[in-house]
N, C-alpha and C. Protein backbone atom coordinates (compact mmCIF):
# COMPACT_ATOMS: atom_id res chain seq x y z
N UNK A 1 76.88 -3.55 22.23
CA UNK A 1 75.76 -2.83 22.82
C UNK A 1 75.32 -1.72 21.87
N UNK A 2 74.30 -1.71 21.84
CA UNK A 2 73.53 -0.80 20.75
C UNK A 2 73.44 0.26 21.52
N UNK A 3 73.66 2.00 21.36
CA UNK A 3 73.60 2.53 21.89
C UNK A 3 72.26 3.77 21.62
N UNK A 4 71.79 2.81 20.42
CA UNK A 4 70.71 3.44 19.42
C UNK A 4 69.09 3.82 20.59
N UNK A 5 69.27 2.71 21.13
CA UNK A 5 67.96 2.31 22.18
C UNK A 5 68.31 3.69 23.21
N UNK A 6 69.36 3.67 23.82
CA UNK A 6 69.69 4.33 25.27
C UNK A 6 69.00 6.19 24.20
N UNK A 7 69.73 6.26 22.85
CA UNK A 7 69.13 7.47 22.76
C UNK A 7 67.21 7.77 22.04
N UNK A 8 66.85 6.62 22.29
CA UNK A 8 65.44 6.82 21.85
C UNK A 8 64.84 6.89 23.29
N UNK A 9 65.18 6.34 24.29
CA UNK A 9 64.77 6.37 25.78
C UNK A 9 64.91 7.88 26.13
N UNK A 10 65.60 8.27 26.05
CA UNK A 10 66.25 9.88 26.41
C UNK A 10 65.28 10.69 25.16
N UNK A 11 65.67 10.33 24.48
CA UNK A 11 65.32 11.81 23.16
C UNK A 11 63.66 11.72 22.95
N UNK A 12 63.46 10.87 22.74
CA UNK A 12 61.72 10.34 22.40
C UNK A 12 61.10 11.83 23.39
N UNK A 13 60.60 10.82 24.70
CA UNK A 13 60.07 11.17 26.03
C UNK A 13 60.86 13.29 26.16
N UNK A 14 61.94 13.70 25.44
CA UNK A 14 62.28 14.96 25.83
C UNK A 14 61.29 15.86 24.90
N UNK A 15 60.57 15.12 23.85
CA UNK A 15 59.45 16.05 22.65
C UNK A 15 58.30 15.96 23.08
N UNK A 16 58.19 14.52 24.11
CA UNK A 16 56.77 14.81 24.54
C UNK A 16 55.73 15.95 25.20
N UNK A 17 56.21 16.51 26.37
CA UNK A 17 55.90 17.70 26.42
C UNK A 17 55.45 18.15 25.82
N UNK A 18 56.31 18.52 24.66
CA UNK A 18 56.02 19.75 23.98
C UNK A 18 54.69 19.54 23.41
N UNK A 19 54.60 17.98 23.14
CA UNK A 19 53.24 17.58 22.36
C UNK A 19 52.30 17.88 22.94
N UNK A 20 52.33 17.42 24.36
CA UNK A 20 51.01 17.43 25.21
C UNK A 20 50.25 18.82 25.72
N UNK A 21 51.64 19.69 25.54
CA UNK A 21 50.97 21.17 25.82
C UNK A 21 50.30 22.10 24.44
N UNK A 22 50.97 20.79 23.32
CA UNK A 22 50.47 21.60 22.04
C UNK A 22 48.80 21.00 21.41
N UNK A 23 48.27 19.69 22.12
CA UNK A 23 47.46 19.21 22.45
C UNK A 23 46.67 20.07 23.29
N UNK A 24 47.25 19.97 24.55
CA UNK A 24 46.06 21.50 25.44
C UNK A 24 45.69 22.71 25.42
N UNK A 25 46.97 23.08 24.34
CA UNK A 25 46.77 24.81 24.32
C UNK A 25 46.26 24.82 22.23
N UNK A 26 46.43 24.18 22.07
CA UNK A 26 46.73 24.54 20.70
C UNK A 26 47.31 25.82 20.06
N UNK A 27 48.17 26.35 20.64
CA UNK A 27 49.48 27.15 20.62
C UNK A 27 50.44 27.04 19.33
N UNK A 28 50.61 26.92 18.13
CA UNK A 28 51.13 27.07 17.35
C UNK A 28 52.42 27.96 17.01
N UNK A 29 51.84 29.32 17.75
CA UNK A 29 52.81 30.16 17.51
C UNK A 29 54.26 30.48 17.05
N UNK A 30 54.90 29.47 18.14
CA UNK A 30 56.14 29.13 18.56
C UNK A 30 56.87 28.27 17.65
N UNK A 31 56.21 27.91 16.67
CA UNK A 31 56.53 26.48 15.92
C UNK A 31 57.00 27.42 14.14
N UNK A 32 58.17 27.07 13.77
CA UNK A 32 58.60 27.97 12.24
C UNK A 32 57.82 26.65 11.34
N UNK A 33 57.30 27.60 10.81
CA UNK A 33 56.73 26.13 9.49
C UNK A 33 57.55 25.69 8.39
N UNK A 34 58.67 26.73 8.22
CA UNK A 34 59.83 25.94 7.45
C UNK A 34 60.85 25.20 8.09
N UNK A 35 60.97 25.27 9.27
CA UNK A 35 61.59 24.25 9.89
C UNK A 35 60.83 22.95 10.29
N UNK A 36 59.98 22.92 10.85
CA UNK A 36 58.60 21.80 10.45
C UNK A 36 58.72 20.96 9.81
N UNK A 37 58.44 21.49 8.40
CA UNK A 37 58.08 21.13 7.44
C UNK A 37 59.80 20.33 6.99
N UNK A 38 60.84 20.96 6.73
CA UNK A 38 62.02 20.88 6.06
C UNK A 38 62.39 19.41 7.31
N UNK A 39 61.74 19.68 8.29
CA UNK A 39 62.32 18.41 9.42
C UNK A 39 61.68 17.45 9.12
N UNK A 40 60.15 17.37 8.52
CA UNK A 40 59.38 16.07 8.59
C UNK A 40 59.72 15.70 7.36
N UNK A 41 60.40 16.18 6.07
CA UNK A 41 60.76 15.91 4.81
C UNK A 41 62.26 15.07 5.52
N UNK A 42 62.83 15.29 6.10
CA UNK A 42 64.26 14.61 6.69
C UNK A 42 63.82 13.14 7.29
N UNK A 43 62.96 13.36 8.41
CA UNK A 43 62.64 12.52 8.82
C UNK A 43 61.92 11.19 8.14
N UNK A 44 61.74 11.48 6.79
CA UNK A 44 61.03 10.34 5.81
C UNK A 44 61.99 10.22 4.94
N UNK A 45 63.69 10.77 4.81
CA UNK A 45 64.61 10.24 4.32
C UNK A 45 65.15 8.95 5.04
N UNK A 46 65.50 9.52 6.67
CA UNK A 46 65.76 9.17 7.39
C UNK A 46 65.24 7.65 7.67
N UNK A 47 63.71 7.67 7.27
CA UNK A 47 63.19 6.51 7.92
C UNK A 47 63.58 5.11 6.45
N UNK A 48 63.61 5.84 5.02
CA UNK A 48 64.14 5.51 4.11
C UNK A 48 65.31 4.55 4.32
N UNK A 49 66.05 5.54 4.69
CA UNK A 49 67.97 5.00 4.73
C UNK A 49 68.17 3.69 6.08
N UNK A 50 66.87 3.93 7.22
CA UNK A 50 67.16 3.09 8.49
C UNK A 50 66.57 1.86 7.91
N UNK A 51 65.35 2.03 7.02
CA UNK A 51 65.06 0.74 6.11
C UNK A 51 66.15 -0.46 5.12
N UNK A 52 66.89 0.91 4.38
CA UNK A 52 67.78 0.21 3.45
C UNK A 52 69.13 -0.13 4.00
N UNK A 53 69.20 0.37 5.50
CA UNK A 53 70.62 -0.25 6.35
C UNK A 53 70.22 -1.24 6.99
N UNK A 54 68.65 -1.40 7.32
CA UNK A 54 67.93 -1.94 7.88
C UNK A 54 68.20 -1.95 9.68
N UNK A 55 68.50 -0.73 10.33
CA UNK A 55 68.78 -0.06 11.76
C UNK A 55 66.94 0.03 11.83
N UNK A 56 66.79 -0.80 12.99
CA UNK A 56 65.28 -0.37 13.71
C UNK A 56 65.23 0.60 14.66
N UNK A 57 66.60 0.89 15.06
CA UNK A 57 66.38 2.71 16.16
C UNK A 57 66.27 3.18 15.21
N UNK A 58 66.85 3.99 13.60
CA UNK A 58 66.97 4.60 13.41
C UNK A 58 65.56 4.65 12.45
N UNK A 59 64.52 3.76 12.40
CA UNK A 59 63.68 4.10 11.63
C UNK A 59 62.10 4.18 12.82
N UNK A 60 62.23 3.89 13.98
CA UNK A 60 61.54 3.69 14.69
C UNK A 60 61.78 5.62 15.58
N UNK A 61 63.11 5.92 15.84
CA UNK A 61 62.86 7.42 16.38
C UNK A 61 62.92 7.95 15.32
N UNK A 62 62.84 7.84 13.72
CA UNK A 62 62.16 8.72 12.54
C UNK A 62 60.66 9.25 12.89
N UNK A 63 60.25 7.74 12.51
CA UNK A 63 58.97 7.59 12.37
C UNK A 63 58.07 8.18 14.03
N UNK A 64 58.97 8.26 14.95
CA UNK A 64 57.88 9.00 16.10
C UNK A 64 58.29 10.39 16.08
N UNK A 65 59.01 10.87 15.70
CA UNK A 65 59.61 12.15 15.02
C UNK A 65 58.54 12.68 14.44
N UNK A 66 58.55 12.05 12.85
CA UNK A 66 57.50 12.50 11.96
C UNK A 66 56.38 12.48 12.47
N UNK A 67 55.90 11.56 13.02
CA UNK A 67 54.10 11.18 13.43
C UNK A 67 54.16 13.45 14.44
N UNK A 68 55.08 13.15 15.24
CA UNK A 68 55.12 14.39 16.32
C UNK A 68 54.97 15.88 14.93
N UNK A 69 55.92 15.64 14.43
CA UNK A 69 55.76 17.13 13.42
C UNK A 69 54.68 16.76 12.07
N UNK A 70 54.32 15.78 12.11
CA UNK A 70 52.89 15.82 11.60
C UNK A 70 51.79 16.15 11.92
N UNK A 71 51.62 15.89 13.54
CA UNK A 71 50.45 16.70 14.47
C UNK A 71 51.10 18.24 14.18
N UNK A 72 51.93 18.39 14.49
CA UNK A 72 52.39 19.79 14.58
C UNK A 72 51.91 20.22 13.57
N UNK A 73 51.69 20.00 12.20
CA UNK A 73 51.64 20.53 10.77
C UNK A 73 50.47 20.44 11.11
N UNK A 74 49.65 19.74 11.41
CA UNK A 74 48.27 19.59 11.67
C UNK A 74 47.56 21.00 11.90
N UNK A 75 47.93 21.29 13.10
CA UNK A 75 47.50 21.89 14.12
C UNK A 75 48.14 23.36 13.63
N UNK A 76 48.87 23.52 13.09
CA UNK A 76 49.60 24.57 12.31
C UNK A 76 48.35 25.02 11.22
N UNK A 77 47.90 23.88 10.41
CA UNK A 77 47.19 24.25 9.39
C UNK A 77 46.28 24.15 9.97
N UNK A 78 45.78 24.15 11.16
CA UNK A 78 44.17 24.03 11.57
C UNK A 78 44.12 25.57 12.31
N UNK A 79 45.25 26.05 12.91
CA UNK A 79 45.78 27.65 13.39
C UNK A 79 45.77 29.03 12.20
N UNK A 80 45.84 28.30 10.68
CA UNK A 80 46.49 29.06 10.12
C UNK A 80 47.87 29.70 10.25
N UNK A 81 48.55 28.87 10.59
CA UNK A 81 50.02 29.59 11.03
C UNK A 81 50.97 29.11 9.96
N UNK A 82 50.55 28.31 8.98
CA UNK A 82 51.42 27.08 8.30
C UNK A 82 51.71 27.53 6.87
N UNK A 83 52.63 28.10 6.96
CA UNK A 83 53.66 29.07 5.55
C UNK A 83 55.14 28.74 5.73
N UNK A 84 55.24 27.73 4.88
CA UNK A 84 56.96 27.22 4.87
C UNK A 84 57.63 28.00 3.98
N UNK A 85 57.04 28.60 2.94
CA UNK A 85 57.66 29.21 1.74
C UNK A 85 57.40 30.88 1.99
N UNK A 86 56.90 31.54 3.42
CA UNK A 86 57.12 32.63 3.85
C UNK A 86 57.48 32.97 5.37
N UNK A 87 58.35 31.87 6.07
CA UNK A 87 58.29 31.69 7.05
C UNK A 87 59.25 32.93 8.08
């Protein structure tokens, strides 16, 4: 039993929120842009290594990871809030 699935069911759906209120409010504030940033650089290792083990949880909750702190960066740089190298 793969236990990879049971934590993309759980973990996925627990960031959503955060998306949808960062969608309605466009609220930035709250968000460090070096952690952001240093997470969506992980998350495209990550999706790397689930390729070359060839694990589809582990490149499938990368990749909705990244897509999530890519809006975030988005919306960061559309706020002006988005300074990883003075965070």
């Amino acid at each position: 039993m793969n236990f990879g699935y049971f934590a993309l069911l759980f973990g996925i759906p627990a960031f959503i929120p955060q998306i949808i209120k960062l969608y309605k409010t466009s609220d930035t504030d709250g968000f460090s842009s070096r952690t952001i940033f240093l997470y969506s650089i992980s998350m495209v290792f990550y999706i790397i290594h689930g390729i070359n083990i060839k694990d589809n949880v582990l490149i499938y909750g990368s990749l909705i990871n990244l897509i999530c702190f890519i809006y975030i960066i988005y919306k960061s740089i559309r706020n002006g809030d988005f300074n990883p190298l003075h965070d």
